[in-house]
Structure formats: C-alpha cells, structure tokens
PDB file of N, CA and C in Angstrom:
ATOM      1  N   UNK A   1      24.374  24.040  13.465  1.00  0.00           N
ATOM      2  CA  UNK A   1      24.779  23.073  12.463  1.00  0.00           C
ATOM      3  C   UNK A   1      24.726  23.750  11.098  1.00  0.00           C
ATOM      4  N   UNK A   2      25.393  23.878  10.216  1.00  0.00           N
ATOM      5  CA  UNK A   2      25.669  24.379   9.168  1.00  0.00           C
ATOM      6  C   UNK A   2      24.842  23.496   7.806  1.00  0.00           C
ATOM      7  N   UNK A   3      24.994  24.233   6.948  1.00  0.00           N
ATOM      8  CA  UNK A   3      23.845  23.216   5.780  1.00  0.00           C
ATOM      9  C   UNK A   3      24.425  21.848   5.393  1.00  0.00           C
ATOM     10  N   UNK A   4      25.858  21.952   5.531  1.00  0.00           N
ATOM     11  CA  UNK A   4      26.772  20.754   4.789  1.00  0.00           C
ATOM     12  C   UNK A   4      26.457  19.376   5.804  1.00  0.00           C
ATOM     13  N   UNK A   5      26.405  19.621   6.914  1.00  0.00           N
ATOM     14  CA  UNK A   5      26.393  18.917   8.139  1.00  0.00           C
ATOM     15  C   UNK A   5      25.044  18.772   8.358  1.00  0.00           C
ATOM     16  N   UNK A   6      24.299  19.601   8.056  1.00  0.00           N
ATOM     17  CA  UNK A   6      22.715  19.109   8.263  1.00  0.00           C
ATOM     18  C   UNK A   6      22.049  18.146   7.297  1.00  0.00           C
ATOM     19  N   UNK A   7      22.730  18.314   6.118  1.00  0.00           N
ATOM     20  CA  UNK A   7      22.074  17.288   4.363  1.00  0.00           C
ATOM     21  C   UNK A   7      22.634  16.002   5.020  1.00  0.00           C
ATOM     22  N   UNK A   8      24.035  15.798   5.538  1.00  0.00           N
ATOM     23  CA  UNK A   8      24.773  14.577   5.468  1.00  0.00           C
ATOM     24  C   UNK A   8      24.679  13.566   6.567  1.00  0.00           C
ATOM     25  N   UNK A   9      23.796  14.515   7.914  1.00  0.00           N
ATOM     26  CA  UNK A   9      23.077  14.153   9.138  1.00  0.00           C
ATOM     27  C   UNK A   9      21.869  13.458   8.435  1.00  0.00           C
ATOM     28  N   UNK A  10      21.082  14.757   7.746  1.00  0.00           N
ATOM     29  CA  UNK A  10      19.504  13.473   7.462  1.00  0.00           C
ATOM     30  C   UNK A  10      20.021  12.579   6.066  1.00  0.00           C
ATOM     31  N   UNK A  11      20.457  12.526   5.267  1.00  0.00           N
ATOM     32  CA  UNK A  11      21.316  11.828   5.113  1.00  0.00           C
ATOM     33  C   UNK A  11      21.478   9.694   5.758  1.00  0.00           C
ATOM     34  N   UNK A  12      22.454  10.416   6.909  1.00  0.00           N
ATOM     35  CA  UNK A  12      22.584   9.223   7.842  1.00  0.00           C
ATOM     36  C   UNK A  12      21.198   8.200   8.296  1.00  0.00           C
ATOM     37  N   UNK A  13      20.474   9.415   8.054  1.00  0.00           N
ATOM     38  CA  UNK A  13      18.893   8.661   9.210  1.00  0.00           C
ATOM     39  C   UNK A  13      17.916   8.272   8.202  1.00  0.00           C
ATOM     40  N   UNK A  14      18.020   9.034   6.606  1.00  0.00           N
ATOM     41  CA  UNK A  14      17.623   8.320   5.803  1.00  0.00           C
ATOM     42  C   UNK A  14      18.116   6.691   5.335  1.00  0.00           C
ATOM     43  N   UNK A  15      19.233   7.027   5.045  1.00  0.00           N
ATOM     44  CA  UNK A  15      20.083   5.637   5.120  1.00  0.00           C
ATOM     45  C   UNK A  15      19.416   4.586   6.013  1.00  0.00           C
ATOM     46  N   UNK A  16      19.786   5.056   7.230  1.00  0.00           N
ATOM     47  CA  UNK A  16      19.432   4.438   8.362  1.00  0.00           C
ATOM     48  C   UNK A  16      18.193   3.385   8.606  1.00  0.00           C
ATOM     49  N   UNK A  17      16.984   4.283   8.457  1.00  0.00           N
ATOM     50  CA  UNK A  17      15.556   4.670   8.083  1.00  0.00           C
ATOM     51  C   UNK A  17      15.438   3.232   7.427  1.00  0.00           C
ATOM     52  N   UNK A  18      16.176   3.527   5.909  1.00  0.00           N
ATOM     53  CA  UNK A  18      15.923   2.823   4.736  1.00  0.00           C
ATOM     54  C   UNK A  18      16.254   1.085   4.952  1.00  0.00           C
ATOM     55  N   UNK A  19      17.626   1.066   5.617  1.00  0.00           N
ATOM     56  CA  UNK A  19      17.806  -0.336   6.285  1.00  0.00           C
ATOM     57  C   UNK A  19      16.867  -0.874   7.032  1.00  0.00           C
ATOM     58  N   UNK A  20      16.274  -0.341   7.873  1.00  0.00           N
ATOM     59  CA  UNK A  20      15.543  -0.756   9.339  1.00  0.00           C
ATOM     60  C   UNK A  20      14.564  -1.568   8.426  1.00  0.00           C
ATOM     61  N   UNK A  21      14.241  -0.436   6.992  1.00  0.00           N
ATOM     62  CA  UNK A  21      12.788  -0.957   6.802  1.00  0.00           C
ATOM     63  C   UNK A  21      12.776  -2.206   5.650  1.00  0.00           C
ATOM     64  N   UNK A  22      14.424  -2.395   5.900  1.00  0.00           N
ATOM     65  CA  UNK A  22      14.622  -3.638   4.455  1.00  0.00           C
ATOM     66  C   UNK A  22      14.319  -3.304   3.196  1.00  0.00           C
ATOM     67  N   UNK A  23      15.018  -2.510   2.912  1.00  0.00           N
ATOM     68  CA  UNK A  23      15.338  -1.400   2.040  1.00  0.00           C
ATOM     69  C   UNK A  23      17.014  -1.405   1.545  1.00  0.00           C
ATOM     70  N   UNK A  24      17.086  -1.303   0.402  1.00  0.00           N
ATOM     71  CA  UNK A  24      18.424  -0.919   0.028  1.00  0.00           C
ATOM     72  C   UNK A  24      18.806   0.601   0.135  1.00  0.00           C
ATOM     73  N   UNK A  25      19.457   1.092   0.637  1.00  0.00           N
ATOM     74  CA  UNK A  25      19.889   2.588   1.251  1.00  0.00           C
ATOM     75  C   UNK A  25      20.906   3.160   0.152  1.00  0.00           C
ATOM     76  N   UNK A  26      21.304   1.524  -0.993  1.00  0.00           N
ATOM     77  CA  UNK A  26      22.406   2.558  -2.043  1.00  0.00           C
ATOM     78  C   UNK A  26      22.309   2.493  -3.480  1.00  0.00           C
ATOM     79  N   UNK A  27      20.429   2.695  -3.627  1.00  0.00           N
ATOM     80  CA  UNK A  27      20.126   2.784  -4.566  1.00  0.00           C
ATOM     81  C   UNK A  27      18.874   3.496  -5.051  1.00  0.00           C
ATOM     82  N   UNK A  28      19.449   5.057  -5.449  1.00  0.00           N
ATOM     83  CA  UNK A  28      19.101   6.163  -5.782  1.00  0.00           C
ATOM     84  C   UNK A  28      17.060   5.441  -6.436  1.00  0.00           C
ATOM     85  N   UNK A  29      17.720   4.634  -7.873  1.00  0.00           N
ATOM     86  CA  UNK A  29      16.625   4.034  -8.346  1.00  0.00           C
ATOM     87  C   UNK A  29      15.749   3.704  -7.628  1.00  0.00           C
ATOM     88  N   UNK A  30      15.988   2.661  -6.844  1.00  0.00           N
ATOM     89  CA  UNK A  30      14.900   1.526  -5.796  1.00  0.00           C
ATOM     90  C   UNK A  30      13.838   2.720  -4.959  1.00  0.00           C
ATOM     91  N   UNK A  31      14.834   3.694  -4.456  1.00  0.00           N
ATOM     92  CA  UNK A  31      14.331   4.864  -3.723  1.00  0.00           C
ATOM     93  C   UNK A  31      12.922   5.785  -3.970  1.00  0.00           C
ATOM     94  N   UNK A  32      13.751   6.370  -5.793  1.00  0.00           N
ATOM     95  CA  UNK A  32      12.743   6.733  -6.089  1.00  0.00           C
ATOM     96  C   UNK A  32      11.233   6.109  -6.690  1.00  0.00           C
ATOM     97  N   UNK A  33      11.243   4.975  -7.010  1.00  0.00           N
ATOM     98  CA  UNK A  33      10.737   4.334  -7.302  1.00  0.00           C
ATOM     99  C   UNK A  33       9.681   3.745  -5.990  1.00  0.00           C
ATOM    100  N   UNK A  34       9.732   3.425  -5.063  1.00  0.00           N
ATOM    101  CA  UNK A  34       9.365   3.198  -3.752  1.00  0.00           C
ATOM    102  C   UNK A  34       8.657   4.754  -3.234  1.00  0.00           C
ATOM    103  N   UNK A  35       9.559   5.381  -3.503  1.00  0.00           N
ATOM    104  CA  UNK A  35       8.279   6.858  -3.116  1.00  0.00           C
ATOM    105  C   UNK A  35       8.081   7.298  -3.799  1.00  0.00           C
ATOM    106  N   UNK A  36       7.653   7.290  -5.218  1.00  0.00           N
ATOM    107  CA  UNK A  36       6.547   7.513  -6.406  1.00  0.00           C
ATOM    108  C   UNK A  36       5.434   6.485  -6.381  1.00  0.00           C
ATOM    109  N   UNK A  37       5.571   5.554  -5.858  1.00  0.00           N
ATOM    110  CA  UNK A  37       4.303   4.540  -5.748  1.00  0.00           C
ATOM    111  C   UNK A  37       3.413   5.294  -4.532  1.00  0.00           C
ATOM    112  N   UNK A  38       3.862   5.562  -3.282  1.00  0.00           N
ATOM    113  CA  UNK A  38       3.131   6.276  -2.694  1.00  0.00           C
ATOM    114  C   UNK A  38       3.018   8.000  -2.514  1.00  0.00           C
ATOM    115  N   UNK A  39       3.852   8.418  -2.827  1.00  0.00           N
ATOM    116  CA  UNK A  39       3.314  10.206  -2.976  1.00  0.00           C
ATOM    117  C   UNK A  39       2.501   9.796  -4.061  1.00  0.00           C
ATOM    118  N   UNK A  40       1.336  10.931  -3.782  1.00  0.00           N
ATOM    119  CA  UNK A  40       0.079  11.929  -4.553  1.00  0.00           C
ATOM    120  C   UNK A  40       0.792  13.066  -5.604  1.00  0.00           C
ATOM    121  N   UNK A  41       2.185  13.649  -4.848  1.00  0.00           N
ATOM    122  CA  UNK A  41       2.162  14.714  -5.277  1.00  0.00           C
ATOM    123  C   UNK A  41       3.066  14.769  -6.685  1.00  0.00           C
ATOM    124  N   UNK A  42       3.998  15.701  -7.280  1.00  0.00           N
ATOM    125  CA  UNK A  42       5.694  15.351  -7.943  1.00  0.00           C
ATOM    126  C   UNK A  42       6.062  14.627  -7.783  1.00  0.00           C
ATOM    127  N   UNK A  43       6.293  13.606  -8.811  1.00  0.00           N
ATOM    128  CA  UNK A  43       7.231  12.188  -8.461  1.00  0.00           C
ATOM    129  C   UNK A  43       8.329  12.808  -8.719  1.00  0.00           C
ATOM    130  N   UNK A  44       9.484  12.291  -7.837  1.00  0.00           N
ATOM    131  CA  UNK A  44      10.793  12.563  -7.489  1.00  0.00           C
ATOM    132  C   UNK A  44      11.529  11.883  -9.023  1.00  0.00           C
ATOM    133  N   UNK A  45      12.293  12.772  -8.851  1.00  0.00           N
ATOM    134  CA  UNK A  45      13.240  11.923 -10.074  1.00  0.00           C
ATOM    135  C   UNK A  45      14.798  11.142  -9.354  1.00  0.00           C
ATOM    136  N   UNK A  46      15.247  10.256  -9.636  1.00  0.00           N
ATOM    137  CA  UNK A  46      16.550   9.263  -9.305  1.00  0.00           C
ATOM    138  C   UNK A  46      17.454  10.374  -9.175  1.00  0.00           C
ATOM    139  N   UNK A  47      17.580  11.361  -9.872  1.00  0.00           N
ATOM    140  CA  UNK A  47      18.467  12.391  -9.178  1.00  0.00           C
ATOM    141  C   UNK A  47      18.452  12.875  -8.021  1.00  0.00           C
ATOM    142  N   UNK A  48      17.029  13.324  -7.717  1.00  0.00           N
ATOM    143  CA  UNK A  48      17.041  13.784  -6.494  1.00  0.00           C
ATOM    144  C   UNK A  48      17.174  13.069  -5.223  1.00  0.00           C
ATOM    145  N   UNK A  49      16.376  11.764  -5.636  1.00  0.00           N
ATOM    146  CA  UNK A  49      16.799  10.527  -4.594  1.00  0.00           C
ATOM    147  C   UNK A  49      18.447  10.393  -4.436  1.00  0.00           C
ATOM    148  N   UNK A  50      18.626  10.704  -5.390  1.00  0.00           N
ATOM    149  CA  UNK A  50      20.698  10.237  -4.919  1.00  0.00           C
ATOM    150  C   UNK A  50      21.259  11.271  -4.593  1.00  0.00           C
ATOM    151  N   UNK A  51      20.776  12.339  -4.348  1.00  0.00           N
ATOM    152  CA  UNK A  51      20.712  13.903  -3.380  1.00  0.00           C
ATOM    153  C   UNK A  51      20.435  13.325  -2.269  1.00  0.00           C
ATOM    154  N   UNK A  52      19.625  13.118  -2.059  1.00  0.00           N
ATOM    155  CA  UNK A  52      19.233  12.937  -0.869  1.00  0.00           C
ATOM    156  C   UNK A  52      19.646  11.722   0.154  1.00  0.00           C
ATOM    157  N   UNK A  53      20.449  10.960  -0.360  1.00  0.00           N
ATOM    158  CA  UNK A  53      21.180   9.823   0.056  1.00  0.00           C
ATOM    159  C   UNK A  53      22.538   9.865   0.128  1.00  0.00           C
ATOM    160  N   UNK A  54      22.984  11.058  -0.594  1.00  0.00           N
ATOM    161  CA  UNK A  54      24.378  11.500  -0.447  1.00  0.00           C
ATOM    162  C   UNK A  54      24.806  12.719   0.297  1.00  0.00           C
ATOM    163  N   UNK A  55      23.972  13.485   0.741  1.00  0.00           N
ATOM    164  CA  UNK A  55      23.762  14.226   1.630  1.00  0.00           C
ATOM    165  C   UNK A  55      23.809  15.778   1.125  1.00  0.00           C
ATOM    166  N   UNK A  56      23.461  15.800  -0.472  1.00  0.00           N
ATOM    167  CA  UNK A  56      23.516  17.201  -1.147  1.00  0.00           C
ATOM    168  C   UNK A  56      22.113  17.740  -0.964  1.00  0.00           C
ATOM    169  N   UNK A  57      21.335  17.280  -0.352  1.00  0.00           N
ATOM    170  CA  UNK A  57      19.792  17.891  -0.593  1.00  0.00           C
ATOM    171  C   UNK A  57      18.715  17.314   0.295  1.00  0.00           C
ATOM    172  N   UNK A  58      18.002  18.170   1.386  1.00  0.00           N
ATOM    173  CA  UNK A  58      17.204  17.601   1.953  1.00  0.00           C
ATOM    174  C   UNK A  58      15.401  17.513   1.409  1.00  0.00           C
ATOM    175  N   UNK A  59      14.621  16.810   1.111  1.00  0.00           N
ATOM    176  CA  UNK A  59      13.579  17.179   0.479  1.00  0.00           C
ATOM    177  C   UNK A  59      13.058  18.003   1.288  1.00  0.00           C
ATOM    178  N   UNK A  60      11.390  18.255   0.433  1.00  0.00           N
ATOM    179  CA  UNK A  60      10.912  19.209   0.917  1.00  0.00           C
ATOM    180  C   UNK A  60       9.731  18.870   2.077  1.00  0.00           C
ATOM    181  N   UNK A  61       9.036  19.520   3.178  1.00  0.00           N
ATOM    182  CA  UNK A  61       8.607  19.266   4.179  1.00  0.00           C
ATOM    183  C   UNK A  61       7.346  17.896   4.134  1.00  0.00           C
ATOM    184  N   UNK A  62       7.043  18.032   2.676  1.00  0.00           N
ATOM    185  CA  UNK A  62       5.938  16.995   2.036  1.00  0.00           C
ATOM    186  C   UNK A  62       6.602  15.762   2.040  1.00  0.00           C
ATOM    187  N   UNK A  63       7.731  16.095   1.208  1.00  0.00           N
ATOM    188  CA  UNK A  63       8.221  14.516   0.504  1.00  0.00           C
ATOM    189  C   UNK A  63       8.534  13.937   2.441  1.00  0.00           C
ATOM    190  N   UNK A  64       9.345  14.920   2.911  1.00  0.00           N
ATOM    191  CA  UNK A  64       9.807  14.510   4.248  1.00  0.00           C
ATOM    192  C   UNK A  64       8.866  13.340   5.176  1.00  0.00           C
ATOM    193  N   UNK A  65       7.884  14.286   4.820  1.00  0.00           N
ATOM    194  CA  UNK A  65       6.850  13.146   5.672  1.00  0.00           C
ATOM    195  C   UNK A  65       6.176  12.630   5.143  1.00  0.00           C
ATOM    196  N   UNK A  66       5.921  11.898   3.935  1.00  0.00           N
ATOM    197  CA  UNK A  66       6.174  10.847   3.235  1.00  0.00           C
ATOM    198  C   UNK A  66       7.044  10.181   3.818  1.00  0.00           C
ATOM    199  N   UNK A  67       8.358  10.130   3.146  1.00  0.00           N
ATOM    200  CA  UNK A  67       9.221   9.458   3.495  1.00  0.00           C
ATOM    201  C   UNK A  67       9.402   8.564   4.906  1.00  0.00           C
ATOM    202  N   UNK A  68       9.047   9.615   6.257  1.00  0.00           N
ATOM    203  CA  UNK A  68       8.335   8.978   7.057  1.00  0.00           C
ATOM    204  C   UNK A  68       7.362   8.299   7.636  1.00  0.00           C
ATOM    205  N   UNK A  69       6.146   8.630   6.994  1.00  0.00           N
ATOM    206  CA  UNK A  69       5.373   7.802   6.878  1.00  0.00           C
ATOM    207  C   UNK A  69       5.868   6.143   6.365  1.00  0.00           C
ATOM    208  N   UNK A  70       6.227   6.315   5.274  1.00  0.00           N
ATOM    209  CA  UNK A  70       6.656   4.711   4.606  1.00  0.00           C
ATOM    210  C   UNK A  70       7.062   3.901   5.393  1.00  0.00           C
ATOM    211  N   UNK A  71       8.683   4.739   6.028  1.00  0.00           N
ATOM    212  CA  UNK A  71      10.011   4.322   6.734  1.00  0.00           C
ATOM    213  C   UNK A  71       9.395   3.889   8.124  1.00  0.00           C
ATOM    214  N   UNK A  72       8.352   4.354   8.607  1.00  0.00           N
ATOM    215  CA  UNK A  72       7.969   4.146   9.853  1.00  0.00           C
ATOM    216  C   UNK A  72       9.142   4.606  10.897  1.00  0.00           C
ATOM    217  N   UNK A  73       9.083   6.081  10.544  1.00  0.00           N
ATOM    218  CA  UNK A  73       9.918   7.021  11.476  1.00  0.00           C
ATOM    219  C   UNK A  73       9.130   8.329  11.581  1.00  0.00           C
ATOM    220  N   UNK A  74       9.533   8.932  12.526  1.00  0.00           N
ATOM    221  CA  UNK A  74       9.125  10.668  12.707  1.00  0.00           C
ATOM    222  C   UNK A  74       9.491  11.489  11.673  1.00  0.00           C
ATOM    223  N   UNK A  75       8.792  12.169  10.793  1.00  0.00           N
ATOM    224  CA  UNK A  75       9.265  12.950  10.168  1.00  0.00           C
ATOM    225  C   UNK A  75      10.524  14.152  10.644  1.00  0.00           C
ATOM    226  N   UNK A  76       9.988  14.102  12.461  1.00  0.00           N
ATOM    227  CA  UNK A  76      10.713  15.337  13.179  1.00  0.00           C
ATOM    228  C   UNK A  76      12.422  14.708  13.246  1.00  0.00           C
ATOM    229  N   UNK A  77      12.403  13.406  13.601  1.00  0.00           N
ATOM    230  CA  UNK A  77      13.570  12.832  13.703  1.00  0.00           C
ATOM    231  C   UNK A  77      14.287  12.415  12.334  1.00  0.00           C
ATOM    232  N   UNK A  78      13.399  12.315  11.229  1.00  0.00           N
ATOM    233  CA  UNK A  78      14.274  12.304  10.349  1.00  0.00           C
ATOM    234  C   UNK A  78      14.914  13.304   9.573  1.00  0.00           C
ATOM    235  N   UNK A  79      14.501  14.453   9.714  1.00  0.00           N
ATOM    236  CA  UNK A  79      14.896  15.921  10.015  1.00  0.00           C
ATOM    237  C   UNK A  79      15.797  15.975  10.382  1.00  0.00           C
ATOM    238  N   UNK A  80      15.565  16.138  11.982  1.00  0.00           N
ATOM    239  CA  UNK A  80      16.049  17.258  13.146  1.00  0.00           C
ATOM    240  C   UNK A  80      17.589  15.912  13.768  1.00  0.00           C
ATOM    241  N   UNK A  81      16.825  14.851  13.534  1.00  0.00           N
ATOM    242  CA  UNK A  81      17.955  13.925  14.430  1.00  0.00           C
ATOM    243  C   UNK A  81      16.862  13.799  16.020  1.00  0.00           C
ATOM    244  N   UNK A  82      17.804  13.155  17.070  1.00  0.00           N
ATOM    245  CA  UNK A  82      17.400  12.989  18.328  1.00  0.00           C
ATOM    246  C   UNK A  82      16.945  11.687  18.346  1.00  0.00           C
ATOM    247  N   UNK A  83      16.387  11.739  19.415  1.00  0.00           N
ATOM    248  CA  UNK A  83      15.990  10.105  19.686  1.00  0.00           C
ATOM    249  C   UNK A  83      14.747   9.810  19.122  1.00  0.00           C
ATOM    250  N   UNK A  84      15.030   8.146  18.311  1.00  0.00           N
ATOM    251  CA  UNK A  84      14.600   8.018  16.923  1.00  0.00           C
ATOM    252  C   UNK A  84      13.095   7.433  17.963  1.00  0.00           C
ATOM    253  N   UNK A  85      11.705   7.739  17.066  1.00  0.00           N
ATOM    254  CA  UNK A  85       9.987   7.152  18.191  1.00  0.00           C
ATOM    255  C   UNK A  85      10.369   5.454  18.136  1.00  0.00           C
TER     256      UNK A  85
END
C-alpha cells in the first residue's frame, strides 16, 4: 500500500471510529478539541486534526493510541485496517 492510500485508509476508520462514537467526523475543530482534553502530551492543533481526517497525515504512534483509546477501537486497526475488536 503506498503512503497516499495508507493516510486516506486510516483516514476512513478514523472517520468511521469518530461516528460509531457519536462524534462529528467533519469537524477538524470538535476533533481537536476532544483529544486535547485527554492527551498528557502536545496538544494537536485543528490543522493537524483536518490532516488527519482528510487523509494527508497519519499521527504519531502516541496520538494513535490515544485516539483509540477514546474511540474505543484498536489502535492496531485503526492503523493497519482489518477486522475492527
């Protein structure tokens, strides 16, 4: 899978992710804002959240699982893809 196809895959499962959990999936803001309340670490800025929802940028292995944690998904599946736990 190539990088273009891999951002726009997790991407999909973020999106995805973000619905399941009654979540708005098309709003960069809401996003970052929702995972700056719980990361410890760099709060994300609305840019990068709308990277990461548009499929230009995958975070990094931290924010990742965060993100899963919240979403109540696998960090591995929101990655890698496959069959979602």
């Amino acid at each position: 899978m190539n990088g273009s196809t891999e951002r726009t895959s997790f991407s999909d499962r973020l999106r995805q992710a973000l619905k399941d959990a009654h979540y708005s999936p098309d709003s960069p803001t809401k996003l970052a804002r929702e995972f700056n309340i719980r990361f410890d670490g760099h709060p994300v800025t609305v840019h990068a959240a709308r990277k990461w929802l548009v499929g230009e940028a995958i975070p990094t292995q931290e924010k990742l699982r965060m993100l899963a944690l919240w979403l109540g998904v696998s960090a591995e599946w929101l990655r890698f893809g496959g069959a979602p736990d």
